[in-house]
PDB file of N, CA and C in Angstrom:
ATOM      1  N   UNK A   1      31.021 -38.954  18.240  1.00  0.00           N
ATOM      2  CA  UNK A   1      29.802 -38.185  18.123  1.00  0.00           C
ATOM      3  C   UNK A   1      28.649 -39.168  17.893  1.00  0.00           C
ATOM      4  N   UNK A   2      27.453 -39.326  18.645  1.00  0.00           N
ATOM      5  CA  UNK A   2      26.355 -39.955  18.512  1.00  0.00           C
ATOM      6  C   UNK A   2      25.672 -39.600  17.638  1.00  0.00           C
ATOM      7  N   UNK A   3      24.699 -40.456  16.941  1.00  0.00           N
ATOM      8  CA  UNK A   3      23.882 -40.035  16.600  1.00  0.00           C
ATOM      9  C   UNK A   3      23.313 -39.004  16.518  1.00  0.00           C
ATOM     10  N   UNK A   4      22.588 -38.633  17.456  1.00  0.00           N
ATOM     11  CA  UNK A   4      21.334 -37.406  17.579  1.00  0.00           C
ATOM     12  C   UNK A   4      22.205 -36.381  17.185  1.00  0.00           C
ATOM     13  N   UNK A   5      23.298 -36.101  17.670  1.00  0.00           N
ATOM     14  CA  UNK A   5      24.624 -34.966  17.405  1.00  0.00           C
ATOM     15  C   UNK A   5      24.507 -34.425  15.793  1.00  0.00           C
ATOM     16  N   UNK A   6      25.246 -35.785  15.552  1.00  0.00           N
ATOM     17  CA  UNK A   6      24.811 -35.783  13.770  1.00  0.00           C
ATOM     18  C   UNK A   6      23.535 -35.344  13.023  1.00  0.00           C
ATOM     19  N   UNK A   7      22.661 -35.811  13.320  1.00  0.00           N
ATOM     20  CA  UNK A   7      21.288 -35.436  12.985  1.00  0.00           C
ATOM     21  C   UNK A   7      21.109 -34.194  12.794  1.00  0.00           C
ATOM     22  N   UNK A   8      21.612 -33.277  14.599  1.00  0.00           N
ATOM     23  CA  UNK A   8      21.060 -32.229  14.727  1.00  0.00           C
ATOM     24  C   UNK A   8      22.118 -31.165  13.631  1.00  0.00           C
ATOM     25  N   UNK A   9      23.345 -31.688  13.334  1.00  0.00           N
ATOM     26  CA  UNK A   9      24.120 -31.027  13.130  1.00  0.00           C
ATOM     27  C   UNK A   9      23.405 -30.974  10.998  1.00  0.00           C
ATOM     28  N   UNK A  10      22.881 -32.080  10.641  1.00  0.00           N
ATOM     29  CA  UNK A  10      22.227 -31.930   9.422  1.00  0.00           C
ATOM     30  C   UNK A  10      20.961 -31.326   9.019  1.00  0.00           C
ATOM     31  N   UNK A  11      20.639 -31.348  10.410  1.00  0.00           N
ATOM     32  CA  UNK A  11      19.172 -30.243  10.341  1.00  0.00           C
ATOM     33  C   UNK A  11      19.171 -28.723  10.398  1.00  0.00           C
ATOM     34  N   UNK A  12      20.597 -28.299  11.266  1.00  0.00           N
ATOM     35  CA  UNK A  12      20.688 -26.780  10.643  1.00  0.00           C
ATOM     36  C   UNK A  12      21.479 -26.714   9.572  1.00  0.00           C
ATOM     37  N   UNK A  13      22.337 -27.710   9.045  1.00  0.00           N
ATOM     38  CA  UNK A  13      22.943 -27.454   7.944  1.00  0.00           C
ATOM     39  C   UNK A  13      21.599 -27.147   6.607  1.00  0.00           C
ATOM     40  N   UNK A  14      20.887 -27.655   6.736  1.00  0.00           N
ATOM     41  CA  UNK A  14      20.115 -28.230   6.105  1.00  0.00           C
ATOM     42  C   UNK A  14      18.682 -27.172   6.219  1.00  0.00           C
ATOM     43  N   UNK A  15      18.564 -26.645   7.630  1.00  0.00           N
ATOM     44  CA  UNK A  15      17.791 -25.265   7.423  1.00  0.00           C
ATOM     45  C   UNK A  15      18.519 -24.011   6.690  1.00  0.00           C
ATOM     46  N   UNK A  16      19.921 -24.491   7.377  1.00  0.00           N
ATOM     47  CA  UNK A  16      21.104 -22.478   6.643  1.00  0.00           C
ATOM     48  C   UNK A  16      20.185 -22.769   4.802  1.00  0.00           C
ATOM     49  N   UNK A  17      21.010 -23.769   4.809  1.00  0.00           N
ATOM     50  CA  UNK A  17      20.377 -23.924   3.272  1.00  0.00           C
ATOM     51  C   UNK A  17      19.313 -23.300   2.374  1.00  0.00           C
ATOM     52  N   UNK A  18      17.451 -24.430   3.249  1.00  0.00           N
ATOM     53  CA  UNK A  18      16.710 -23.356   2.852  1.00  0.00           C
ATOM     54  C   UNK A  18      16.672 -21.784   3.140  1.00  0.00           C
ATOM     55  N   UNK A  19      17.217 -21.303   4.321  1.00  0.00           N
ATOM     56  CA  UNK A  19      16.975 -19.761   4.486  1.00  0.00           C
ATOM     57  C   UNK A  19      17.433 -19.378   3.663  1.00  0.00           C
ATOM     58  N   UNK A  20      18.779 -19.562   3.057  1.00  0.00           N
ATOM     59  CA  UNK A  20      19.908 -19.327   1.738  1.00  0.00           C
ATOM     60  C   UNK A  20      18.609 -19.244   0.788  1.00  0.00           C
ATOM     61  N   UNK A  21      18.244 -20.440   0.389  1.00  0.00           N
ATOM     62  CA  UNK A  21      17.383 -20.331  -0.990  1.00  0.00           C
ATOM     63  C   UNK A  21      15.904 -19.815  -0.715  1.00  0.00           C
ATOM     64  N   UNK A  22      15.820 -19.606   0.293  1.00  0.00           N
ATOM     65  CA  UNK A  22      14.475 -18.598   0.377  1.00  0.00           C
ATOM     66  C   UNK A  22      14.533 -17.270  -0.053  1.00  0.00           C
ATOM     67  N   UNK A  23      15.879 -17.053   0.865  1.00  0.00           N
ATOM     68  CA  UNK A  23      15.789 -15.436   0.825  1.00  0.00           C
ATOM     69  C   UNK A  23      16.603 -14.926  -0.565  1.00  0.00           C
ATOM     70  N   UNK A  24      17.291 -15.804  -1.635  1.00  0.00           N
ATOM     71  CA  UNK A  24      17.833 -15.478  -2.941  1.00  0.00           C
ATOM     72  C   UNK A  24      17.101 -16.206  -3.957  1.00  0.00           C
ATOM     73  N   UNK A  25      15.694 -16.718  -3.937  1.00  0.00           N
ATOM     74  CA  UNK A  25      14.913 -16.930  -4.887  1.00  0.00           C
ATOM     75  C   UNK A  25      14.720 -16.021  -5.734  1.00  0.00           C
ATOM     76  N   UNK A  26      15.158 -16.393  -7.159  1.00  0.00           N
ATOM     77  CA  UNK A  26      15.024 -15.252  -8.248  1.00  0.00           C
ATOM     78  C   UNK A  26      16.033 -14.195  -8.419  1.00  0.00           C
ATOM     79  N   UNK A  27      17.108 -14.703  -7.780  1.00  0.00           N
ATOM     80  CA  UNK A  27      18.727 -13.979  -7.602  1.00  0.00           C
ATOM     81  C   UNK A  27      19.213 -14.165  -9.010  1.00  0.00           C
ATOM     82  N   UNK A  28      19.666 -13.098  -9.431  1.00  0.00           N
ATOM     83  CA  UNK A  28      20.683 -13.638 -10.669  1.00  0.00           C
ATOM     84  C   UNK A  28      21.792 -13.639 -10.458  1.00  0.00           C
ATOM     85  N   UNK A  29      22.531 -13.522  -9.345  1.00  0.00           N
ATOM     86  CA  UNK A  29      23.695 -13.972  -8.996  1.00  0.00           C
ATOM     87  C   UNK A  29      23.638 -15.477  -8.720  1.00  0.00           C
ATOM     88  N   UNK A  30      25.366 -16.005  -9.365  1.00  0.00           N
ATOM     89  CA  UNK A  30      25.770 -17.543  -9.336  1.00  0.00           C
ATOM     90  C   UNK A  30      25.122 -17.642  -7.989  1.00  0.00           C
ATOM     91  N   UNK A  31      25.276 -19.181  -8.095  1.00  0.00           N
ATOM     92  CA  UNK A  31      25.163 -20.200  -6.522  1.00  0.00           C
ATOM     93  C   UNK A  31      25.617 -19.650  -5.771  1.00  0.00           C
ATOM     94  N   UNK A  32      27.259 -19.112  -5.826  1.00  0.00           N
ATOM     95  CA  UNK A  32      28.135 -19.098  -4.977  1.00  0.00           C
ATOM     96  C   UNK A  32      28.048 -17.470  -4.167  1.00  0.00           C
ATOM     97  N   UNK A  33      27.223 -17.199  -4.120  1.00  0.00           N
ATOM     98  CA  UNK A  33      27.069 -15.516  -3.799  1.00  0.00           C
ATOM     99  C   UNK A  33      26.019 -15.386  -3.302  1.00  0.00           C
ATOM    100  N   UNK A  34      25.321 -16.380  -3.237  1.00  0.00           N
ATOM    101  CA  UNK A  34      24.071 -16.750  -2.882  1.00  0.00           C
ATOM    102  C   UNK A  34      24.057 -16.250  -0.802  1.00  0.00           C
ATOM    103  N   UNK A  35      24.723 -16.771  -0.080  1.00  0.00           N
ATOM    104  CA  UNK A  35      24.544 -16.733   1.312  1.00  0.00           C
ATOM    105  C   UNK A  35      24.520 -15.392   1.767  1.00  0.00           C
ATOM    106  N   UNK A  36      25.746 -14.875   0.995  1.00  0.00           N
ATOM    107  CA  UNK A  36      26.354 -13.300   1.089  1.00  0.00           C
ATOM    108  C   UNK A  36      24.610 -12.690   0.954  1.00  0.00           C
ATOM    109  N   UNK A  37      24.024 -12.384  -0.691  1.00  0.00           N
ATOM    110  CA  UNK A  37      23.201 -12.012  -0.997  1.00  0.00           C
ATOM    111  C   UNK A  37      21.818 -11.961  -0.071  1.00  0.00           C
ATOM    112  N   UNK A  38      21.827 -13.468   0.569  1.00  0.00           N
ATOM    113  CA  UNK A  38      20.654 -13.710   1.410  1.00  0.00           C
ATOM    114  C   UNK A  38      20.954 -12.668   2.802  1.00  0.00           C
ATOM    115  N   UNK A  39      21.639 -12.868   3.197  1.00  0.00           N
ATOM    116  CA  UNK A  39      22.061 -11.968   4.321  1.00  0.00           C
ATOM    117  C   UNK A  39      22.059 -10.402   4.355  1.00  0.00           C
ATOM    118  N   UNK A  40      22.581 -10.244   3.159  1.00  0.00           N
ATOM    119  CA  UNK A  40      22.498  -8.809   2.828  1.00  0.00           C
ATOM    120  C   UNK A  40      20.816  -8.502   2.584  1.00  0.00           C
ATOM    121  N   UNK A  41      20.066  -9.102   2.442  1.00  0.00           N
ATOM    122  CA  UNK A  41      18.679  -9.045   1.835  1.00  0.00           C
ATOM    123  C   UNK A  41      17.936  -8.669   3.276  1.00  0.00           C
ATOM    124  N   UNK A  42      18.428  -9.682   4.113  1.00  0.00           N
ATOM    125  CA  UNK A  42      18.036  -9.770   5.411  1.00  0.00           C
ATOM    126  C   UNK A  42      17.970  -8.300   6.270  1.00  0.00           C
ATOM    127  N   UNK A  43      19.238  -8.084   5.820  1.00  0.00           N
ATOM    128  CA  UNK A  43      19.873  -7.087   6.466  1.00  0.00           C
ATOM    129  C   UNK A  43      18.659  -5.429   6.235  1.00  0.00           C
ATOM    130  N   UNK A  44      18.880  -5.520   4.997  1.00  0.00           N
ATOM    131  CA  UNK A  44      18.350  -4.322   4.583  1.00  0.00           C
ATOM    132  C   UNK A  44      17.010  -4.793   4.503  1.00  0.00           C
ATOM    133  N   UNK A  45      16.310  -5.566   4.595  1.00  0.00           N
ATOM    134  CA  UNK A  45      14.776  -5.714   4.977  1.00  0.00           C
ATOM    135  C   UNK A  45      14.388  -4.734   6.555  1.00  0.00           C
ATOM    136  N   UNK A  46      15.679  -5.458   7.024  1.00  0.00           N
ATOM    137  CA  UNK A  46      15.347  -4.956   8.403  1.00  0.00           C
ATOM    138  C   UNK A  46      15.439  -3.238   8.724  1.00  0.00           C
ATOM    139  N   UNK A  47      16.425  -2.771   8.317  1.00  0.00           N
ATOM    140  CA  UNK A  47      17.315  -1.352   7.501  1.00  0.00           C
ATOM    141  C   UNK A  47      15.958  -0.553   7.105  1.00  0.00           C
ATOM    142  N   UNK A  48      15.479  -1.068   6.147  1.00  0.00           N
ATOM    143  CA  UNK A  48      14.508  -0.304   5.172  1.00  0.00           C
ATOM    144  C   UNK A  48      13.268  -0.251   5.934  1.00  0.00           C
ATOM    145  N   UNK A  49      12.326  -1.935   6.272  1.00  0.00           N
ATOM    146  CA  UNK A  49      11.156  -1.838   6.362  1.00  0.00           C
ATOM    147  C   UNK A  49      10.844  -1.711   7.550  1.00  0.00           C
ATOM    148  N   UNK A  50      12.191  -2.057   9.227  1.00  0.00           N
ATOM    149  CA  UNK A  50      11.944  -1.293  10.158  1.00  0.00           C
ATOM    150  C   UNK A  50      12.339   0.048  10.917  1.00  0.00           C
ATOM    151  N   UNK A  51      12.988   0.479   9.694  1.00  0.00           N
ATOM    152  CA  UNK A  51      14.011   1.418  10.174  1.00  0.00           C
ATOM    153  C   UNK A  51      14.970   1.318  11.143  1.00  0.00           C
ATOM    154  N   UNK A  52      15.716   0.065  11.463  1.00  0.00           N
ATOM    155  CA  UNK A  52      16.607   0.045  12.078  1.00  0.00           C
ATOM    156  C   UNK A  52      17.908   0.748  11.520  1.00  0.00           C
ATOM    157  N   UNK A  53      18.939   0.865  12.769  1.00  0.00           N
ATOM    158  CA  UNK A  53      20.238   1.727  12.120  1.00  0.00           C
ATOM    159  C   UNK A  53      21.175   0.382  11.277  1.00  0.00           C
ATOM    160  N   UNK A  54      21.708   0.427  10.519  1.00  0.00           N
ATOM    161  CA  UNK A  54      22.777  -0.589   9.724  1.00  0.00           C
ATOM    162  C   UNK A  54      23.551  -1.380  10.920  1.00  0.00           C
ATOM    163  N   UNK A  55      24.224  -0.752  12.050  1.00  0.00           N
ATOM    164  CA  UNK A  55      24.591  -1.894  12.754  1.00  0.00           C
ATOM    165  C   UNK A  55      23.837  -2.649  13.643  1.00  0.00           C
ATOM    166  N   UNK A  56      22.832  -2.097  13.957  1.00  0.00           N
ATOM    167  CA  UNK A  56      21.619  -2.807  14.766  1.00  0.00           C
ATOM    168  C   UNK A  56      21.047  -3.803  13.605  1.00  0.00           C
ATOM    169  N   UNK A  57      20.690  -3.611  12.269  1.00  0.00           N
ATOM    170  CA  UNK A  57      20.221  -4.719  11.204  1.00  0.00           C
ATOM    171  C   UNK A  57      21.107  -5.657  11.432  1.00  0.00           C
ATOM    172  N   UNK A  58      22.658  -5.197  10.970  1.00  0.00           N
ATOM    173  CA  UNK A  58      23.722  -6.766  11.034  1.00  0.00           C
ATOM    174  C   UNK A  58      23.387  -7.457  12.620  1.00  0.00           C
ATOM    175  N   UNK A  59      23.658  -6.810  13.856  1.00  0.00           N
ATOM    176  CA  UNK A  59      23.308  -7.834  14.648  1.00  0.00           C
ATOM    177  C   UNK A  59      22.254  -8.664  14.691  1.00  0.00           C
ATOM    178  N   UNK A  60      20.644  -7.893  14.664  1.00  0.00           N
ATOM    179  CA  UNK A  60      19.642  -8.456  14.684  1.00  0.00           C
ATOM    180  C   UNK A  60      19.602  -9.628  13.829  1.00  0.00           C
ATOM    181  N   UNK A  61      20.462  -9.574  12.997  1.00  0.00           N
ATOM    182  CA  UNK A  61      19.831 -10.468  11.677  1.00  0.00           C
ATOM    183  C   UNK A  61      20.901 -11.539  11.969  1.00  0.00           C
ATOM    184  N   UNK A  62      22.306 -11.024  12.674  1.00  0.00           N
ATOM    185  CA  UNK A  62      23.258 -12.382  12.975  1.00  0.00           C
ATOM    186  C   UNK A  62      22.719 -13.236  14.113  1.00  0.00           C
ATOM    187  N   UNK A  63      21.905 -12.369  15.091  1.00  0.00           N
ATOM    188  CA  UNK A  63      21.324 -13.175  16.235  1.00  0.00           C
ATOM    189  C   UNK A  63      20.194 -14.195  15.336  1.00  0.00           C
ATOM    190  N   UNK A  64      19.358 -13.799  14.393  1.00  0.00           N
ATOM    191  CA  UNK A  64      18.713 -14.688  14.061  1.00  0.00           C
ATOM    192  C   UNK A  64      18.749 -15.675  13.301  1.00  0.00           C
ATOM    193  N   UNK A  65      20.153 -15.356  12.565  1.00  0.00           N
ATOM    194  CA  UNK A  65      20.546 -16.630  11.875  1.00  0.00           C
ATOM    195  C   UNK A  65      20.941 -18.039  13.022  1.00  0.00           C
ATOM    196  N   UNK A  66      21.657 -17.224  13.847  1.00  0.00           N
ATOM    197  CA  UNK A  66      22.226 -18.211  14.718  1.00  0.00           C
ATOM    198  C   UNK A  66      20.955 -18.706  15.763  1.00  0.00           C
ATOM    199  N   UNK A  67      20.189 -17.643  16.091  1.00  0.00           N
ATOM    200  CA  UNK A  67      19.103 -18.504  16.959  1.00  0.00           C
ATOM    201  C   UNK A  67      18.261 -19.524  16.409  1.00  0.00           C
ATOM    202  N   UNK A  68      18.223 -19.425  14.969  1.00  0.00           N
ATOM    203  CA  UNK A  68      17.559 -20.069  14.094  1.00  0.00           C
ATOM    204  C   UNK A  68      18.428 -21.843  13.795  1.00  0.00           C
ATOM    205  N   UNK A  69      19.719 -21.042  13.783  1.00  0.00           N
ATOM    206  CA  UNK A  69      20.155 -22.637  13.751  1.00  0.00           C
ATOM    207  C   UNK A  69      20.396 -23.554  14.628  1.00  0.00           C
ATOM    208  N   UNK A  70      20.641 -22.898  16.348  1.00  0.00           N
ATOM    209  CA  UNK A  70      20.135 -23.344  17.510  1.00  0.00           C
ATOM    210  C   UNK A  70      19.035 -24.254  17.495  1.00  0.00           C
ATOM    211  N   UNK A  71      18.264 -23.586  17.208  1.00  0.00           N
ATOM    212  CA  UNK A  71      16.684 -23.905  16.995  1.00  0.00           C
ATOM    213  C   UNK A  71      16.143 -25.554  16.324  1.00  0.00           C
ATOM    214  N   UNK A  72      17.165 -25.373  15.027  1.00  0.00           N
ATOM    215  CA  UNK A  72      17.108 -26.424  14.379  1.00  0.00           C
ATOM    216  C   UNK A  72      17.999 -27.799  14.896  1.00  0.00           C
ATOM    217  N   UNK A  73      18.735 -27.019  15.029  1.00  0.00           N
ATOM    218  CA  UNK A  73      19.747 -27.930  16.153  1.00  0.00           C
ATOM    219  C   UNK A  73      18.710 -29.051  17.000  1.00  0.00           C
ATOM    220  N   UNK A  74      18.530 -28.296  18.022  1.00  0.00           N
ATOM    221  CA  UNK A  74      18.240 -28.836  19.598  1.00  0.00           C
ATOM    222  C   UNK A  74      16.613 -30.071  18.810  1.00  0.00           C
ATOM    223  N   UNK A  75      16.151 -28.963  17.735  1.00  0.00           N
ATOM    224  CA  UNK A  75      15.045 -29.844  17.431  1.00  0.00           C
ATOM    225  C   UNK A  75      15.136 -31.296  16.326  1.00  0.00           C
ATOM    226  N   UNK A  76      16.618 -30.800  15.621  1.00  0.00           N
ATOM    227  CA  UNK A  76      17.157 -32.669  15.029  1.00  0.00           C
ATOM    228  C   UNK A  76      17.578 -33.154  16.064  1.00  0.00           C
ATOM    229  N   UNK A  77      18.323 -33.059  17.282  1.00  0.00           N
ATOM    230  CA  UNK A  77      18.773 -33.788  18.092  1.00  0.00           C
ATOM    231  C   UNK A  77      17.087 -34.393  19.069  1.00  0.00           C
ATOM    232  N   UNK A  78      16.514 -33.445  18.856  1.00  0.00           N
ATOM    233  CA  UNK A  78      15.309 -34.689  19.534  1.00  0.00           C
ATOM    234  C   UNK A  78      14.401 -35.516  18.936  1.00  0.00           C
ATOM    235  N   UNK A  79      14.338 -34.934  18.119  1.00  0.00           N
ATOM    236  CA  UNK A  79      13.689 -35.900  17.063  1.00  0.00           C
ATOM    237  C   UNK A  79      14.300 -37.172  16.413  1.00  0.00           C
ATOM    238  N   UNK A  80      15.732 -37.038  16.862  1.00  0.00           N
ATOM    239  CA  UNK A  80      17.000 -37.770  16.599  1.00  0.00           C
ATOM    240  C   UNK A  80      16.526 -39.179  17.235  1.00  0.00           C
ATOM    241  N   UNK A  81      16.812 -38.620  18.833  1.00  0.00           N
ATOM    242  CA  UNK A  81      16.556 -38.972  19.610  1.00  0.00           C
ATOM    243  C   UNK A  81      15.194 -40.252  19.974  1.00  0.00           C
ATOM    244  N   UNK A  82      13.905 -39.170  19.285  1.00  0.00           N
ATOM    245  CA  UNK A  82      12.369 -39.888  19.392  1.00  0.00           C
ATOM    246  C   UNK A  82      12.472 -41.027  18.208  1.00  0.00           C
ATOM    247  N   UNK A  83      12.884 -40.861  16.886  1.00  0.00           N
ATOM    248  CA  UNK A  83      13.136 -42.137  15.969  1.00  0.00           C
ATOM    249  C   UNK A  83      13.828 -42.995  16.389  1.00  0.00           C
ATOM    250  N   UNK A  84      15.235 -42.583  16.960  1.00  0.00           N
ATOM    251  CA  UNK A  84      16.282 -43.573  17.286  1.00  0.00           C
ATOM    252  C   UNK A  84      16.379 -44.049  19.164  1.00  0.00           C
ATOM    253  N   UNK A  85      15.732 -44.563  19.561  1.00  0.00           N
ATOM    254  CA  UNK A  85      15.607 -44.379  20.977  1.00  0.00           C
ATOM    255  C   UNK A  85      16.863 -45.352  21.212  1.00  0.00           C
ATOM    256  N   UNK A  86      17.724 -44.896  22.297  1.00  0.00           N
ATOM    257  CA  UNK A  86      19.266 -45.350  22.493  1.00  0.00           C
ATOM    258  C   UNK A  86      18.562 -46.607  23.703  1.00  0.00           C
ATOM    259  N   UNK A  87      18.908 -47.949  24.106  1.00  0.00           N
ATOM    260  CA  UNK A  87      18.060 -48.890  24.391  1.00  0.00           C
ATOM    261  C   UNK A  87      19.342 -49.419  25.808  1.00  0.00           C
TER     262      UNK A  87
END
């Protein structure tokens, strides 16, 4: 695995993260309940404040976790890339 691979692979690790601690800021549940919680938060944001149906929230919100870490992905691997130029 190259470089940029790596990179990209620490930049969505590394976004899941903040979304994790964004969306359970001020959680009083442990650390460890934390992802569950964020997701579920997600979920019913979407549930409540757009009135979506409960299984349309879980997808919407699984497509955006994952498009999100896509996202972060493709953009550590180029930026990977622009610092580390392969010669």
């Amino acid at each position: 695995m190259d470089k940029a691979r790596v990179f990209g692979f620490l930049a969505s690790f590394f976004t899941l993260i903040g979304l994790i601690a964004l969306l359970s800021a001020g959680s009083h549940f442990p650390i460890y309940q934390w992802p569950y919680e964020a997701f579920q938060g997600l979920v019913f944001a979407l549930a409540w404040g757009f009135g979506f149906t409960v299984g349309i929230s879980y997808l919407v919100s699984t497509v955006f976790v994952l498009l999100l870490l896509v996202f972060a992905f493709v953009m550590g691997v180029k930026l990977s890339r622009c610092v580390f130029r392969d010669k």
